[in-house]
PDB file of N, CA and C in Angstrom:
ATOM      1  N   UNK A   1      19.805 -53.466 -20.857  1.00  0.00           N
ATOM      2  CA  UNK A   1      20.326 -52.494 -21.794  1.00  0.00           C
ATOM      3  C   UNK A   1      21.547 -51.820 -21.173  1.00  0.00           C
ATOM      4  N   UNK A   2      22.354 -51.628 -21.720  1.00  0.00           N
ATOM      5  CA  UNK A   2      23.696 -51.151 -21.538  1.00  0.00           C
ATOM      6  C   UNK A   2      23.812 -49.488 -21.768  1.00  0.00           C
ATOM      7  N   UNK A   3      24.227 -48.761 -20.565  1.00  0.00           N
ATOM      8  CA  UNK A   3      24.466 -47.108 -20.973  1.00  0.00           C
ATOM      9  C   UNK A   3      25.506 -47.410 -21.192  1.00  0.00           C
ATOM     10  N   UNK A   4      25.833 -46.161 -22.138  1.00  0.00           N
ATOM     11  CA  UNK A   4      27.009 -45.320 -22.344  1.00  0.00           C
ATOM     12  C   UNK A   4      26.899 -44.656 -21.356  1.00  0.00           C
ATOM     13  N   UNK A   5      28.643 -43.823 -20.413  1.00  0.00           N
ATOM     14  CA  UNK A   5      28.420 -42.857 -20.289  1.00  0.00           C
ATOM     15  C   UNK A   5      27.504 -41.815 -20.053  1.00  0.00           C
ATOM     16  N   UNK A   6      27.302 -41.402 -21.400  1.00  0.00           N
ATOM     17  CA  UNK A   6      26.790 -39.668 -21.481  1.00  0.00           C
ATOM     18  C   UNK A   6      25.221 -40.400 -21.382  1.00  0.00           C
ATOM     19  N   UNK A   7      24.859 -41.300 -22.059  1.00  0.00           N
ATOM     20  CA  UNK A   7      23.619 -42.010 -21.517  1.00  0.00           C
ATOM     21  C   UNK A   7      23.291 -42.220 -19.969  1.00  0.00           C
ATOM     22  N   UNK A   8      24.381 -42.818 -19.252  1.00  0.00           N
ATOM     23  CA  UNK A   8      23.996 -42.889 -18.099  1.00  0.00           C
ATOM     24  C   UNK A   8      23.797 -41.928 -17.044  1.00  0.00           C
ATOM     25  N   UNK A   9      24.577 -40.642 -17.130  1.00  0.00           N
ATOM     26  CA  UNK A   9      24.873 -38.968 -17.116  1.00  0.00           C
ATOM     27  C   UNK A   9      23.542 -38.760 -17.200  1.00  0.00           C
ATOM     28  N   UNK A  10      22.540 -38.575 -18.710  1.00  0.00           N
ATOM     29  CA  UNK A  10      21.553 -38.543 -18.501  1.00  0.00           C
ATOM     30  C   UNK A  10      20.292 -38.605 -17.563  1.00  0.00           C
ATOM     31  N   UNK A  11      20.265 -40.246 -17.682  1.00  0.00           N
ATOM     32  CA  UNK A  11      19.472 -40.793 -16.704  1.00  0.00           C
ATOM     33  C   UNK A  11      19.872 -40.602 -15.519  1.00  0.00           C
ATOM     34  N   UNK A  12      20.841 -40.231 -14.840  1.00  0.00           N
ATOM     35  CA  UNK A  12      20.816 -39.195 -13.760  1.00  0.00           C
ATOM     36  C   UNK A  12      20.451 -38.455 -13.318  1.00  0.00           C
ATOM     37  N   UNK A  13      20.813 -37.541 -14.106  1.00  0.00           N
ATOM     38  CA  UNK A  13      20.300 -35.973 -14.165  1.00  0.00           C
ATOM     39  C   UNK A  13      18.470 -35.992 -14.299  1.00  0.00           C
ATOM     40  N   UNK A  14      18.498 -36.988 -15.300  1.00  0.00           N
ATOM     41  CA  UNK A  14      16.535 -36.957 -15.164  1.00  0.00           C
ATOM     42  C   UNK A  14      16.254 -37.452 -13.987  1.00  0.00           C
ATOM     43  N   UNK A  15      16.385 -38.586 -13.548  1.00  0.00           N
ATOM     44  CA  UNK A  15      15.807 -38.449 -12.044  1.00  0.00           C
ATOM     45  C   UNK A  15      16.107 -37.962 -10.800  1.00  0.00           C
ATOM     46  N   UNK A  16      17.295 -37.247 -10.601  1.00  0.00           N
ATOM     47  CA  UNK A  16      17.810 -36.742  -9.379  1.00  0.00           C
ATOM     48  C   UNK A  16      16.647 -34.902 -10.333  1.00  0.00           C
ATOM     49  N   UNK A  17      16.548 -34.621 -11.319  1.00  0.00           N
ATOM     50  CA  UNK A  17      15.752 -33.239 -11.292  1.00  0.00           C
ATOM     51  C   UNK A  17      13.833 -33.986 -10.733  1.00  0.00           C
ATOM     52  N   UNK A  18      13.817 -35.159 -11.034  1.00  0.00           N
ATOM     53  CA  UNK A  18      12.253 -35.606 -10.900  1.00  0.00           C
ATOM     54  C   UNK A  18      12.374 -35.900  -9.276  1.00  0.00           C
ATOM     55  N   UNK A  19      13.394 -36.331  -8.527  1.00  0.00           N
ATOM     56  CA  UNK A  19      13.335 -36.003  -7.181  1.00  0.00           C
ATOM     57  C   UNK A  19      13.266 -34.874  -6.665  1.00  0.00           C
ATOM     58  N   UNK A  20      14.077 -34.247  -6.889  1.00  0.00           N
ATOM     59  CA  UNK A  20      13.894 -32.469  -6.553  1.00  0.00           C
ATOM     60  C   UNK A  20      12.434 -32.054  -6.538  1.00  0.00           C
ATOM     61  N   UNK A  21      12.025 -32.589  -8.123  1.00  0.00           N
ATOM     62  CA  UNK A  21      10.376 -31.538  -8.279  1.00  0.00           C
ATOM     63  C   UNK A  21       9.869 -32.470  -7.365  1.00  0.00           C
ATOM     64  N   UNK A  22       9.809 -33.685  -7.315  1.00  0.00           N
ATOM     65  CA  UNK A  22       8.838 -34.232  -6.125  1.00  0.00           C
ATOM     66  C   UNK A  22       9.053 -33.471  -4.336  1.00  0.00           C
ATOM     67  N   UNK A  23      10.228 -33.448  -3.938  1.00  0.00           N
ATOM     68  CA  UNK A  23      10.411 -32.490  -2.901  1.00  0.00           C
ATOM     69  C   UNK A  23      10.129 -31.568  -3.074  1.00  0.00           C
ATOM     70  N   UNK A  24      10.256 -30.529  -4.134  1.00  0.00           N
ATOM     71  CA  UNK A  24       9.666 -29.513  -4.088  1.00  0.00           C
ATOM     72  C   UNK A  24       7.857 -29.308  -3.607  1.00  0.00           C
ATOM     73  N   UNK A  25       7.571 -30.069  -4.593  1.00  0.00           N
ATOM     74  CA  UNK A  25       6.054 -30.175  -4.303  1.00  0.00           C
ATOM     75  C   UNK A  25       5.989 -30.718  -3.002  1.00  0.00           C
ATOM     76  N   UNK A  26       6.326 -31.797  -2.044  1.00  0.00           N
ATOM     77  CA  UNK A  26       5.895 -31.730  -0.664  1.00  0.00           C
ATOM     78  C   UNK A  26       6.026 -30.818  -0.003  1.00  0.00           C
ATOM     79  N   UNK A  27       7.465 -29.576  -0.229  1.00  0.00           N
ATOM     80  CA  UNK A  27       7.490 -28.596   0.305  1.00  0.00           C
ATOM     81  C   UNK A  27       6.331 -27.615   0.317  1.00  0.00           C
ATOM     82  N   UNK A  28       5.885 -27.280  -1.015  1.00  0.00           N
ATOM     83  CA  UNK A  28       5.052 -26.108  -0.552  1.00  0.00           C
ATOM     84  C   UNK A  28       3.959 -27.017  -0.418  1.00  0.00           C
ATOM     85  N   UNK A  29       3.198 -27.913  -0.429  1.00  0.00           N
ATOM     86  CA  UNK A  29       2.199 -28.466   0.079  1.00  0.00           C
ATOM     87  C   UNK A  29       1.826 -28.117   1.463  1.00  0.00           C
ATOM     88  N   UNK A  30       3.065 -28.391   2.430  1.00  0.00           N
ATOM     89  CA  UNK A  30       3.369 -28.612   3.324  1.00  0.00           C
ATOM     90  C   UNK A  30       2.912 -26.762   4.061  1.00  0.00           C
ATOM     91  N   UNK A  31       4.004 -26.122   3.271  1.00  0.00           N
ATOM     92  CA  UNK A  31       3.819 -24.792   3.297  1.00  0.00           C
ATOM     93  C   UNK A  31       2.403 -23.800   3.536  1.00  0.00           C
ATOM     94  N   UNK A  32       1.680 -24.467   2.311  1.00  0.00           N
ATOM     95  CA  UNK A  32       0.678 -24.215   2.057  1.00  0.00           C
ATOM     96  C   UNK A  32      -0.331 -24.096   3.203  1.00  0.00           C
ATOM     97  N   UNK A  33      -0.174 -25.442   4.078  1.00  0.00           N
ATOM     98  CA  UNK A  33      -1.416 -26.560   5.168  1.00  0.00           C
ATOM     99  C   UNK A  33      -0.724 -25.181   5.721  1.00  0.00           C
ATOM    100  N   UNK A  34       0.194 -24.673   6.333  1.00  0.00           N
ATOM    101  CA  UNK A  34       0.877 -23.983   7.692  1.00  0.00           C
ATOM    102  C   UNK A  34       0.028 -23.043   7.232  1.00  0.00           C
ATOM    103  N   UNK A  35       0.453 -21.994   6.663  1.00  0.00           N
ATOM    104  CA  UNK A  35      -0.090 -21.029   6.131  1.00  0.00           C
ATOM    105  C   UNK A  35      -1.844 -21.235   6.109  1.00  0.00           C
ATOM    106  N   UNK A  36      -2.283 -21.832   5.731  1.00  0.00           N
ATOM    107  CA  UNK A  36      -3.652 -22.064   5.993  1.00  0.00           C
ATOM    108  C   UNK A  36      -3.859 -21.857   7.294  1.00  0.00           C
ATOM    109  N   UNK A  37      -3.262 -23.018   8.011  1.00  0.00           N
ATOM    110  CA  UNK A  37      -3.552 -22.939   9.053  1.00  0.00           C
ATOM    111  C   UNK A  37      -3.238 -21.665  10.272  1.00  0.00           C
ATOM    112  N   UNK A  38      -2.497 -21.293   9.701  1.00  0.00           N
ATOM    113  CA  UNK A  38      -1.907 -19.513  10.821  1.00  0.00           C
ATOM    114  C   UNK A  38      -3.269 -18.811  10.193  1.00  0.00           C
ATOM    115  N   UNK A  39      -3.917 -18.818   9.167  1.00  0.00           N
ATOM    116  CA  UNK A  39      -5.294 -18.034   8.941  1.00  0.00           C
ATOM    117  C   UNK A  39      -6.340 -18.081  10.046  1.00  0.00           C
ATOM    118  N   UNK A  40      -6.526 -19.523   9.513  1.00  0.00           N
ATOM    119  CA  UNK A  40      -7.289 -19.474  10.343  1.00  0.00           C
ATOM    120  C   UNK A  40      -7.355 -19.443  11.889  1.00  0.00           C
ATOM    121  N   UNK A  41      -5.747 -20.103  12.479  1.00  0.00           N
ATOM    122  CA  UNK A  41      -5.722 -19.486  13.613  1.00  0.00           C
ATOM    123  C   UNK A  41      -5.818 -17.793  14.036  1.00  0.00           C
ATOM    124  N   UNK A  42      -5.500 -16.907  13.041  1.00  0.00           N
ATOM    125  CA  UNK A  42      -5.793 -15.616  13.512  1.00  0.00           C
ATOM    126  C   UNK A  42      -6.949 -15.439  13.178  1.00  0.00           C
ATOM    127  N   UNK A  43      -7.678 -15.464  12.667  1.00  0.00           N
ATOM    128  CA  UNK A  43      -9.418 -15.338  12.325  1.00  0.00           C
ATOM    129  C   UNK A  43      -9.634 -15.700  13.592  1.00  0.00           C
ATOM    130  N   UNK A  44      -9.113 -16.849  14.320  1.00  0.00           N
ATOM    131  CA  UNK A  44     -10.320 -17.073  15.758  1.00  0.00           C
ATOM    132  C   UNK A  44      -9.780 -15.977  16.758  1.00  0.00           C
ATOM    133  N   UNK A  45      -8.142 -15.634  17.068  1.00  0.00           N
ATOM    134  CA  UNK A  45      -7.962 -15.150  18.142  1.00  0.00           C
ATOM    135  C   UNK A  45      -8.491 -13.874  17.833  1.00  0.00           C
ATOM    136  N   UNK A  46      -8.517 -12.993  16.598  1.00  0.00           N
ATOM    137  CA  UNK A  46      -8.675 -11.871  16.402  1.00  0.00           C
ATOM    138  C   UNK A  46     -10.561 -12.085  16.666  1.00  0.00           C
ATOM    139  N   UNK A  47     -11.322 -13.186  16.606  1.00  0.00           N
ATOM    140  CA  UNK A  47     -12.372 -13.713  17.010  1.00  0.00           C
ATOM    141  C   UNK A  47     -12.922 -13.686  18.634  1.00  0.00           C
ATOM    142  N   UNK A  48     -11.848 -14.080  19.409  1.00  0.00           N
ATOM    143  CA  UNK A  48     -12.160 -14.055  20.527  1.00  0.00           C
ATOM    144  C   UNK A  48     -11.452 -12.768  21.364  1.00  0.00           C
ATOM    145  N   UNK A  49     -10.798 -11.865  21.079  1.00  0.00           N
ATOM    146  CA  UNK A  49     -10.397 -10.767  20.939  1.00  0.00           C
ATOM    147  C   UNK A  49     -11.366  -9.705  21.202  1.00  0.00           C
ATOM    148  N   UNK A  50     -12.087 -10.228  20.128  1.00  0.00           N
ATOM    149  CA  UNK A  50     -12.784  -8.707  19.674  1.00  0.00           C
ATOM    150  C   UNK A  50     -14.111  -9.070  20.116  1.00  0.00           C
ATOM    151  N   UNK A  51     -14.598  -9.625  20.672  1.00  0.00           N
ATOM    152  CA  UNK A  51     -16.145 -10.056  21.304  1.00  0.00           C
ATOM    153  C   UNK A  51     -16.514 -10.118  20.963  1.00  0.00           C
ATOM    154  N   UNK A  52     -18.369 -10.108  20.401  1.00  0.00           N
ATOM    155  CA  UNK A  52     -18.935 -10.358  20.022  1.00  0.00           C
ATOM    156  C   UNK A  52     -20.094  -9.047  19.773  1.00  0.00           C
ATOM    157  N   UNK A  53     -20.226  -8.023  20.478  1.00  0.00           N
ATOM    158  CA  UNK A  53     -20.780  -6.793  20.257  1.00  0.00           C
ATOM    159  C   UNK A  53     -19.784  -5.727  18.880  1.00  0.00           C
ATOM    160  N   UNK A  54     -20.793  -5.323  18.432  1.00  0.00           N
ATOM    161  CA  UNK A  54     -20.061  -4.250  17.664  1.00  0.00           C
ATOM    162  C   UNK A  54     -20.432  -2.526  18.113  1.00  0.00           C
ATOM    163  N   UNK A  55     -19.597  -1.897  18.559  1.00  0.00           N
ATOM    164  CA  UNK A  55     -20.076  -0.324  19.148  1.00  0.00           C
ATOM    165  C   UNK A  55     -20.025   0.447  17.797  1.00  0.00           C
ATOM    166  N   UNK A  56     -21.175   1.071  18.283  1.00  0.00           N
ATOM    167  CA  UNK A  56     -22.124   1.973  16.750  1.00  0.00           C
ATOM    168  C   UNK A  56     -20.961   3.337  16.977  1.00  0.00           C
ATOM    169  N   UNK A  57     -20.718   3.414  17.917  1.00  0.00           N
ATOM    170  CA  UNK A  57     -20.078   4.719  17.549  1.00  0.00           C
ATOM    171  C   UNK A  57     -18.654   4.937  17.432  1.00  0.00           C
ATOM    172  N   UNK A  58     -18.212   3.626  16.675  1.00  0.00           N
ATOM    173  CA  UNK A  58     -16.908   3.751  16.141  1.00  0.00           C
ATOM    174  C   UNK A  58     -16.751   4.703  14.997  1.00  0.00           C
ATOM    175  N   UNK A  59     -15.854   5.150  14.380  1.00  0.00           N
ATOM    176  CA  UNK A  59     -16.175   5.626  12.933  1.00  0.00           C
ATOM    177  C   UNK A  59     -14.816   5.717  12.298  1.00  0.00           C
ATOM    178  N   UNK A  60     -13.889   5.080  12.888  1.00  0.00           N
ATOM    179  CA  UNK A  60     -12.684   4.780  11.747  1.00  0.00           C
ATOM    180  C   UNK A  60     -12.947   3.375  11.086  1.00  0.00           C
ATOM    181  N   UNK A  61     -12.948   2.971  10.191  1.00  0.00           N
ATOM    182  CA  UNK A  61     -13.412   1.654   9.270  1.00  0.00           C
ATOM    183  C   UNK A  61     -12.445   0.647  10.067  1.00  0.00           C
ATOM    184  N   UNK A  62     -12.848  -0.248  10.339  1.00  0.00           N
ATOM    185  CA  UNK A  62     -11.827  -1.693  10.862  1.00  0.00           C
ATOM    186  C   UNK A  62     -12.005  -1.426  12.261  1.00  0.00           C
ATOM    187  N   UNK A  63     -11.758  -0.746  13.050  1.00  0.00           N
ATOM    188  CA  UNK A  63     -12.420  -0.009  14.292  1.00  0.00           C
ATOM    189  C   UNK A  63     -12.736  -0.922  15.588  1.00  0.00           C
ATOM    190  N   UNK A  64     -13.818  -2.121  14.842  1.00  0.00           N
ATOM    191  CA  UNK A  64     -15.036  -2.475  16.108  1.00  0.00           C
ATOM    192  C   UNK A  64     -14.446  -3.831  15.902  1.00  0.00           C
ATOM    193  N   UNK A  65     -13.046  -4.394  14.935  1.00  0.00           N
ATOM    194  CA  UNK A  65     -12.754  -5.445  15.181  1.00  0.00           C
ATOM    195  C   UNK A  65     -12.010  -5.548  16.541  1.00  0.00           C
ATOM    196  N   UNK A  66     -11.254  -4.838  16.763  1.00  0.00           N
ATOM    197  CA  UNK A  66     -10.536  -4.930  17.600  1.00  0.00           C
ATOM    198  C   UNK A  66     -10.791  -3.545  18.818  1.00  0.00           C
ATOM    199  N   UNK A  67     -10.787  -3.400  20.303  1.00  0.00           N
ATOM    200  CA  UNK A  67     -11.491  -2.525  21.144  1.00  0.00           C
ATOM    201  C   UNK A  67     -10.304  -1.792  21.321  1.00  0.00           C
ATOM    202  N   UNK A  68     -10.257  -0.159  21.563  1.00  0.00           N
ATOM    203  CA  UNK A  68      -8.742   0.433  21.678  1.00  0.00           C
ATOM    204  C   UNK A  68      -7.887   0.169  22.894  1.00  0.00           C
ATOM    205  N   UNK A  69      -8.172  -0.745  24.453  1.00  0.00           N
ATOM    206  CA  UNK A  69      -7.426  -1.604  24.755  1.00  0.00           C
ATOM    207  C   UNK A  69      -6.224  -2.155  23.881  1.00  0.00           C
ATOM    208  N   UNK A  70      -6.412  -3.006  22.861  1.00  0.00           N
ATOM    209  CA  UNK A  70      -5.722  -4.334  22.810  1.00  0.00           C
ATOM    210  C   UNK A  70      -4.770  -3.409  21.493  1.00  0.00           C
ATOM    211  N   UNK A  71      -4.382  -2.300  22.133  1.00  0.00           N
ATOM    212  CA  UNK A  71      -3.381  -1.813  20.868  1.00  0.00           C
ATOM    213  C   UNK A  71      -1.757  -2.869  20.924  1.00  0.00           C
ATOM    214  N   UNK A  72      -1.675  -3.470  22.146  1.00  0.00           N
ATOM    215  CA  UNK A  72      -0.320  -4.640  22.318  1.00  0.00           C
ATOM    216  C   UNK A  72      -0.571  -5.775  21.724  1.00  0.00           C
ATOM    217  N   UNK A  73      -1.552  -6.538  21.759  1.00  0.00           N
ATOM    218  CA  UNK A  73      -2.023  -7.307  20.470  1.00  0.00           C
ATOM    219  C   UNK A  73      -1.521  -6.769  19.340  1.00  0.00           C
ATOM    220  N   UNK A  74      -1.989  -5.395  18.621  1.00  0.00           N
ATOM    221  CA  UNK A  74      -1.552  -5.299  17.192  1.00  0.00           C
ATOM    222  C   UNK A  74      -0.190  -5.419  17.081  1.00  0.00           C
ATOM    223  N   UNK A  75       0.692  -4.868  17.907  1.00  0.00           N
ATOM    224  CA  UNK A  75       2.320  -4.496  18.253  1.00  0.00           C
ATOM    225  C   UNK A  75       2.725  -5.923  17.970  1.00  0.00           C
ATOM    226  N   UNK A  76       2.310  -6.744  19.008  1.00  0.00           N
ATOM    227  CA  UNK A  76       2.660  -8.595  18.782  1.00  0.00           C
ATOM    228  C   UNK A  76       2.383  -9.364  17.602  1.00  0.00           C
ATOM    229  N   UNK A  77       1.703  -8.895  16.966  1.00  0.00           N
ATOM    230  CA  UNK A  77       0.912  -9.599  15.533  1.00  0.00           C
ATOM    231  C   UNK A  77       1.959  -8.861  14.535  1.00  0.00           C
ATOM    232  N   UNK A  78       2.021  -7.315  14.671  1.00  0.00           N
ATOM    233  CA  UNK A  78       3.422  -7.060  13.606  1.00  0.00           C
ATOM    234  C   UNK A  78       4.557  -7.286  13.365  1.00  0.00           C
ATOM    235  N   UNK A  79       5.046  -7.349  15.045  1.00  0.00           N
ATOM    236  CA  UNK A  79       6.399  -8.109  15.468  1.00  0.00           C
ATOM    237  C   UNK A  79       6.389  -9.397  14.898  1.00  0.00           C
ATOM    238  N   UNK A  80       5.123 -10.255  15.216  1.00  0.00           N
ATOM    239  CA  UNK A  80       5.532 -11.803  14.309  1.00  0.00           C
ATOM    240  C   UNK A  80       5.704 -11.546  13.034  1.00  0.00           C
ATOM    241  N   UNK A  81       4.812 -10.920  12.379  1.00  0.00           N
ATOM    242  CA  UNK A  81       4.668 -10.705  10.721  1.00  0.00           C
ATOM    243  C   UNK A  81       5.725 -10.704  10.120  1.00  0.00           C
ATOM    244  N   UNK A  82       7.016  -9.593  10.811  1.00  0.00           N
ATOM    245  CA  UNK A  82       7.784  -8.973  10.712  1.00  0.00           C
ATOM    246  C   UNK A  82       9.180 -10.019  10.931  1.00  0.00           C
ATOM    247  N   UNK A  83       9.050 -10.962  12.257  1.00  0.00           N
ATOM    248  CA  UNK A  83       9.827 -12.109  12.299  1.00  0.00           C
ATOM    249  C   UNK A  83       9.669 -13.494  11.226  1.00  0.00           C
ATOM    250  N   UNK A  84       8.954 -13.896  11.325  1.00  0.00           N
ATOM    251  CA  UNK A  84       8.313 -14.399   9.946  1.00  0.00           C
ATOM    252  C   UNK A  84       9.093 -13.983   8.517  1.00  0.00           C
ATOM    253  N   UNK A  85       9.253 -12.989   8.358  1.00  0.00           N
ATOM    254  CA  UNK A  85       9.257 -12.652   7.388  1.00  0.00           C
ATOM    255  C   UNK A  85      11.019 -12.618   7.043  1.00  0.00           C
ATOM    256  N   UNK A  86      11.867 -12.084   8.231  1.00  0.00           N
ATOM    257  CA  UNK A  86      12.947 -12.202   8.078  1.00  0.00           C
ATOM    258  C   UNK A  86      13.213 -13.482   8.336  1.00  0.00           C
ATOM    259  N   UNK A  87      12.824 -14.630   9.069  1.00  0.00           N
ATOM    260  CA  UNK A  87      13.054 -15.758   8.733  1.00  0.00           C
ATOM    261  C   UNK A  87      13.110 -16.574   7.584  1.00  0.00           C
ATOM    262  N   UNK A  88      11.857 -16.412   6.714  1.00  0.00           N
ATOM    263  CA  UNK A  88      11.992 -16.617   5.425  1.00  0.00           C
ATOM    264  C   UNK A  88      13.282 -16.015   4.693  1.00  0.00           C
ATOM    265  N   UNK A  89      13.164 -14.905   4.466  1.00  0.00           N
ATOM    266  CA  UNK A  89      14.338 -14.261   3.662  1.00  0.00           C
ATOM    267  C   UNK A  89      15.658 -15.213   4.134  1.00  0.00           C
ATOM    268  N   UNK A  90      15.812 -15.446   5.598  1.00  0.00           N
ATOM    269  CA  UNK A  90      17.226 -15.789   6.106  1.00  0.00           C
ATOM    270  C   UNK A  90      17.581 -17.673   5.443  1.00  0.00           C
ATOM    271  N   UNK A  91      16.056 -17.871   5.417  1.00  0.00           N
ATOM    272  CA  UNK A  91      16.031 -19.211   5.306  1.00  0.00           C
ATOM    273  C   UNK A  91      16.073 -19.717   3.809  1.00  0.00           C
ATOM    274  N   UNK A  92      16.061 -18.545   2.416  1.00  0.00           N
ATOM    275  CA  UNK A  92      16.264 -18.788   1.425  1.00  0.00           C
ATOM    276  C   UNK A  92      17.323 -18.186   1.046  1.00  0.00           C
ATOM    277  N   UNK A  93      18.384 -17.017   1.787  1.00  0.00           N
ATOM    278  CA  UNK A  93      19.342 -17.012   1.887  1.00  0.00           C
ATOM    279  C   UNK A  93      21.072 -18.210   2.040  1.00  0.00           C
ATOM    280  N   UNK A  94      19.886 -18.879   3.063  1.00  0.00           N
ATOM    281  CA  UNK A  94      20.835 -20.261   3.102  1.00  0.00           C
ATOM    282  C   UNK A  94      21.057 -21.350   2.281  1.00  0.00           C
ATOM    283  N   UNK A  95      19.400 -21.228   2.087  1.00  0.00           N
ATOM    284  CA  UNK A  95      19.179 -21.987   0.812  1.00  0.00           C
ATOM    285  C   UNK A  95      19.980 -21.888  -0.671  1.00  0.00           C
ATOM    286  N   UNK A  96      19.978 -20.913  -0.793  1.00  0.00           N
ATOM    287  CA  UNK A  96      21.135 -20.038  -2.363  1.00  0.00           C
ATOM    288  C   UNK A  96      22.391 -20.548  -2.207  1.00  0.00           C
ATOM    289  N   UNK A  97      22.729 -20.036  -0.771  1.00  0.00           N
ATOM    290  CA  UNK A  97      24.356 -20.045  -0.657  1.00  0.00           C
ATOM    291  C   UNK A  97      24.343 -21.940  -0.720  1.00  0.00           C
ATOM    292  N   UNK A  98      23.439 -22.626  -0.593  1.00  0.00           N
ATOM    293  CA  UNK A  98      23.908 -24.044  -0.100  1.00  0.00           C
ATOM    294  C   UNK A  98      24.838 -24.241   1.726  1.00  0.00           C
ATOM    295  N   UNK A  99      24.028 -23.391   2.064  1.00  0.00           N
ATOM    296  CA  UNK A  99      24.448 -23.896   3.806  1.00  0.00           C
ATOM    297  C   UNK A  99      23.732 -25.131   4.608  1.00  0.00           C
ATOM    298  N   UNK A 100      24.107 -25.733   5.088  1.00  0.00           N
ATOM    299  CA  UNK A 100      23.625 -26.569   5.785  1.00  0.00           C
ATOM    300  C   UNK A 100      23.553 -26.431   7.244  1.00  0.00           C
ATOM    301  N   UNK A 101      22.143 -27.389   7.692  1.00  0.00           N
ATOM    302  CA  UNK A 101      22.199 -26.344   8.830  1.00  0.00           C
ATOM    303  C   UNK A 101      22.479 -28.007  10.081  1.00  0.00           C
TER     304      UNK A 101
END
């Protein structure tokens, strides 16, 4: 079968957008597994962290996860949160503008 043109324009545009959504979707797939997986990596360290006793005479709520030692732990866990986070922003920043890296 023979395109026209604006026919063949078309069929372009439809599959270079059906590539995209397919990359898209490996992306956050991909996204997704990480993110999973940073969970559950902090569930264990905040796991092995915090021992295995709980002291009765805590009484601020959240308290007995973590012992008042390891206040540099929390500092390091916000600092990532916090890096993380401007990475993203920086990294869909680039994304908009079309930078290549």
């Amino acid at each position: 079968m023979k395109y026209t043109t604006e026919d063949a324009l078309k069929e372009i545009n439809r599959r270079a957008k059906t590539i995209r959504r397919r990359h898209q979707r490996v992306v956050t797939n991909l996204l997704a597994a990480s993110a999973s997986f940073c969970l559950i990596a902090l569930f264990c360290v905040i796991g092995v962290f915090s021992g295995s006793e709980v002291p009765v005479n805590q009484i601020e709520y959240g308290a007995f996860i973590l012992p008042a030692g390891n206040g540099l732990y929390m500092v390091i866990a916000i600092l990532g949160f916090v890096l993380g986070v401007c990475t993203t922003l920086l990294l869909q920043l680039y994304k908009r503008k079309k930078y290549r890296f």
